[in-house]
N, C-alpha and C. Protein backbone atom coordinates (compact mmCIF):
# COMPACT_ATOMS: atom_id res chain seq x y z
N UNK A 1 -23.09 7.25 20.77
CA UNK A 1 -24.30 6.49 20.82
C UNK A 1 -24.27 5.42 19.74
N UNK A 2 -23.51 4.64 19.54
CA UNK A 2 -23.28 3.63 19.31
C UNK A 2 -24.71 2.56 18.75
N UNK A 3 -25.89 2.18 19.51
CA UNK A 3 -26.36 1.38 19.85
C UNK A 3 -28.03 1.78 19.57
N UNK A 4 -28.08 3.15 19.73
CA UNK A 4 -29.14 3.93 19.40
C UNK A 4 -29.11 5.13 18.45
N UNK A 5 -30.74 4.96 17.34
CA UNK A 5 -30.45 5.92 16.42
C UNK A 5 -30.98 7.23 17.42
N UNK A 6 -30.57 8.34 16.80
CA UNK A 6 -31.13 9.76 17.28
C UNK A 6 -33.27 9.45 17.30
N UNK A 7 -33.23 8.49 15.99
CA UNK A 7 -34.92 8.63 16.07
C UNK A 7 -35.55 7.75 17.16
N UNK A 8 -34.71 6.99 17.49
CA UNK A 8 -35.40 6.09 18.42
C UNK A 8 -34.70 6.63 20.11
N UNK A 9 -34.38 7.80 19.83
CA UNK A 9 -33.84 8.47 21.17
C UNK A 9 -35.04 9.52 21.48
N UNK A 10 -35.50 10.14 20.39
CA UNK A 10 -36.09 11.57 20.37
C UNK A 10 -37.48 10.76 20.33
N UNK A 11 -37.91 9.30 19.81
CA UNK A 11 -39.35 8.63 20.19
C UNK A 11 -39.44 8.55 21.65
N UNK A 12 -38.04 7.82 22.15
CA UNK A 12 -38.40 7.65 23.80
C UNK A 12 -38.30 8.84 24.61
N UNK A 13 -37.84 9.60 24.61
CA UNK A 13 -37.69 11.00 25.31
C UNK A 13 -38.90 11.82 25.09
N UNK A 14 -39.83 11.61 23.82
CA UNK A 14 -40.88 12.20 23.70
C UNK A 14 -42.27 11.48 24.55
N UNK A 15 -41.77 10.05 24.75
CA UNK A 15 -43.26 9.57 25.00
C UNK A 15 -42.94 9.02 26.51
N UNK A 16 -41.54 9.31 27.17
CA UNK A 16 -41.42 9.73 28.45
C UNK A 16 -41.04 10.92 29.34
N UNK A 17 -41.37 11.75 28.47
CA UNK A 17 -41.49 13.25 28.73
C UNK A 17 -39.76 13.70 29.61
N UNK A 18 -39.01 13.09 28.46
CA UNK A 18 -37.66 13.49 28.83
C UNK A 18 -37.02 14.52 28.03
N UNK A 19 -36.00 15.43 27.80
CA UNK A 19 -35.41 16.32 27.37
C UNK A 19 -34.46 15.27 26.41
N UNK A 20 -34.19 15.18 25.19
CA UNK A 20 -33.36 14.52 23.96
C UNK A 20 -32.11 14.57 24.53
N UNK A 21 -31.58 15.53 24.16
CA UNK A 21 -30.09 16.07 25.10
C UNK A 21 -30.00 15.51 25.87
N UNK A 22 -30.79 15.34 27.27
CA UNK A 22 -30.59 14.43 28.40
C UNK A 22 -30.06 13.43 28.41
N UNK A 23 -30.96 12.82 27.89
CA UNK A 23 -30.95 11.21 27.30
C UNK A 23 -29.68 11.03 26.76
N UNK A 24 -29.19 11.49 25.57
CA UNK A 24 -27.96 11.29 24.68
C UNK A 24 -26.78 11.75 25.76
N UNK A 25 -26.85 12.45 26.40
CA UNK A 25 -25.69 12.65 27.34
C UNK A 25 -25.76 11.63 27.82
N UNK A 26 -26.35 11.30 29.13
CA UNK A 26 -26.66 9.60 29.38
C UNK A 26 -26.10 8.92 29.19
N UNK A 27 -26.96 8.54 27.56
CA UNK A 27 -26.04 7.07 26.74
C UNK A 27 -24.44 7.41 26.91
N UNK A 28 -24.47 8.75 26.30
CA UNK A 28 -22.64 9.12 26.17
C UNK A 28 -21.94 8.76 27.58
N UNK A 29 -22.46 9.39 28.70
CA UNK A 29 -21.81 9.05 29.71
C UNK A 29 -21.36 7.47 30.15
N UNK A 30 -22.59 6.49 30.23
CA UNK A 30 -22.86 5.49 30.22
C UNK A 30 -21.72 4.77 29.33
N UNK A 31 -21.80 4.98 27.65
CA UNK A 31 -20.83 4.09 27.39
C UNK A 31 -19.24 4.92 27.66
N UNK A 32 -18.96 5.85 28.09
CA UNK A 32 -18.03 6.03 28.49
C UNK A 32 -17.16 5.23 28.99
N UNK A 33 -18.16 4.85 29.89
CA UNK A 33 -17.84 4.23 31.32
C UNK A 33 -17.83 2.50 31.08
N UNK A 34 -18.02 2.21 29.81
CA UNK A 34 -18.07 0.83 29.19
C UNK A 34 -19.43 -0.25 29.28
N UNK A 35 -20.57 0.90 29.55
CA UNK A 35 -21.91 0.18 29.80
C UNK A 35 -22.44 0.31 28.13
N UNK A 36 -22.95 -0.50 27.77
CA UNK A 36 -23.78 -0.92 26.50
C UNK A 36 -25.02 -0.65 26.84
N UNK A 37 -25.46 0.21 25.98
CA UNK A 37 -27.39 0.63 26.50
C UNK A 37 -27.28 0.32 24.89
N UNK A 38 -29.00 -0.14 24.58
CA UNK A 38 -29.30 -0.06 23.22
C UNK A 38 -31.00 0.42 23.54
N UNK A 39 -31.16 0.40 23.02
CA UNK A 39 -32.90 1.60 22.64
C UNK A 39 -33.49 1.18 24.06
N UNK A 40 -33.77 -0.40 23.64
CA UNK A 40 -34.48 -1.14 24.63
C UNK A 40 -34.01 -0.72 26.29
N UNK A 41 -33.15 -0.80 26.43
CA UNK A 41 -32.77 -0.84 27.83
C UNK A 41 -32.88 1.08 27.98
N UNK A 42 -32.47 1.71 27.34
CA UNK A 42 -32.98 3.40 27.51
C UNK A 42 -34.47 2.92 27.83
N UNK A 43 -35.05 2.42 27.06
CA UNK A 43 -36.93 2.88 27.32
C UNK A 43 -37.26 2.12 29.03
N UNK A 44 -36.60 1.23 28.86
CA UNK A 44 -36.90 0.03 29.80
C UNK A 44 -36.04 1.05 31.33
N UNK A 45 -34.77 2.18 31.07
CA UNK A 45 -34.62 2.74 32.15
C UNK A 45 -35.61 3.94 32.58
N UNK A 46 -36.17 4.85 31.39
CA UNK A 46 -37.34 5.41 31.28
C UNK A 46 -38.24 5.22 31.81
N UNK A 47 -38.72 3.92 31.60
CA UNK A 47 -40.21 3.32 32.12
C UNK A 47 -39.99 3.48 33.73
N UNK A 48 -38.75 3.06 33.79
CA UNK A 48 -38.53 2.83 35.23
C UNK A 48 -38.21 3.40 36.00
N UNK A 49 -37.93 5.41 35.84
CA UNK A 49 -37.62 6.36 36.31
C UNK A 49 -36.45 5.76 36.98
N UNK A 50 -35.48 5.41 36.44
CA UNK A 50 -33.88 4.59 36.83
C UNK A 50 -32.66 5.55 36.00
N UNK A 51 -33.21 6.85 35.77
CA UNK A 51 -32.56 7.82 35.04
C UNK A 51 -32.46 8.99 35.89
């Protein structure tokens, strides 16, 4: 996770009623795969049930 702190992972996962872990797997998977997420675009996939 590169791009995002743990606190601004465990803010958005809390105030979109997601599981932390989830999320950070995610990102991990995601940049695996050579995609760049940074906070913004997590909340902005959040908002958008695009997770």
């Amino acid at each position: 996770m590169k791009n995002i702190t743990k606190k601004e992972l465990n803010r958005i996962a809390k105030e979109y009623g997601y599981d932390p872990q989830y999320l950070e797997d995610q990102v991990l998977d995601w940049e695996s795969d050579g995609i760049r997420v940074d906070a913004q675009d997590l909340e902005d996939y959040c908002a958008n049930s695009d997770i």
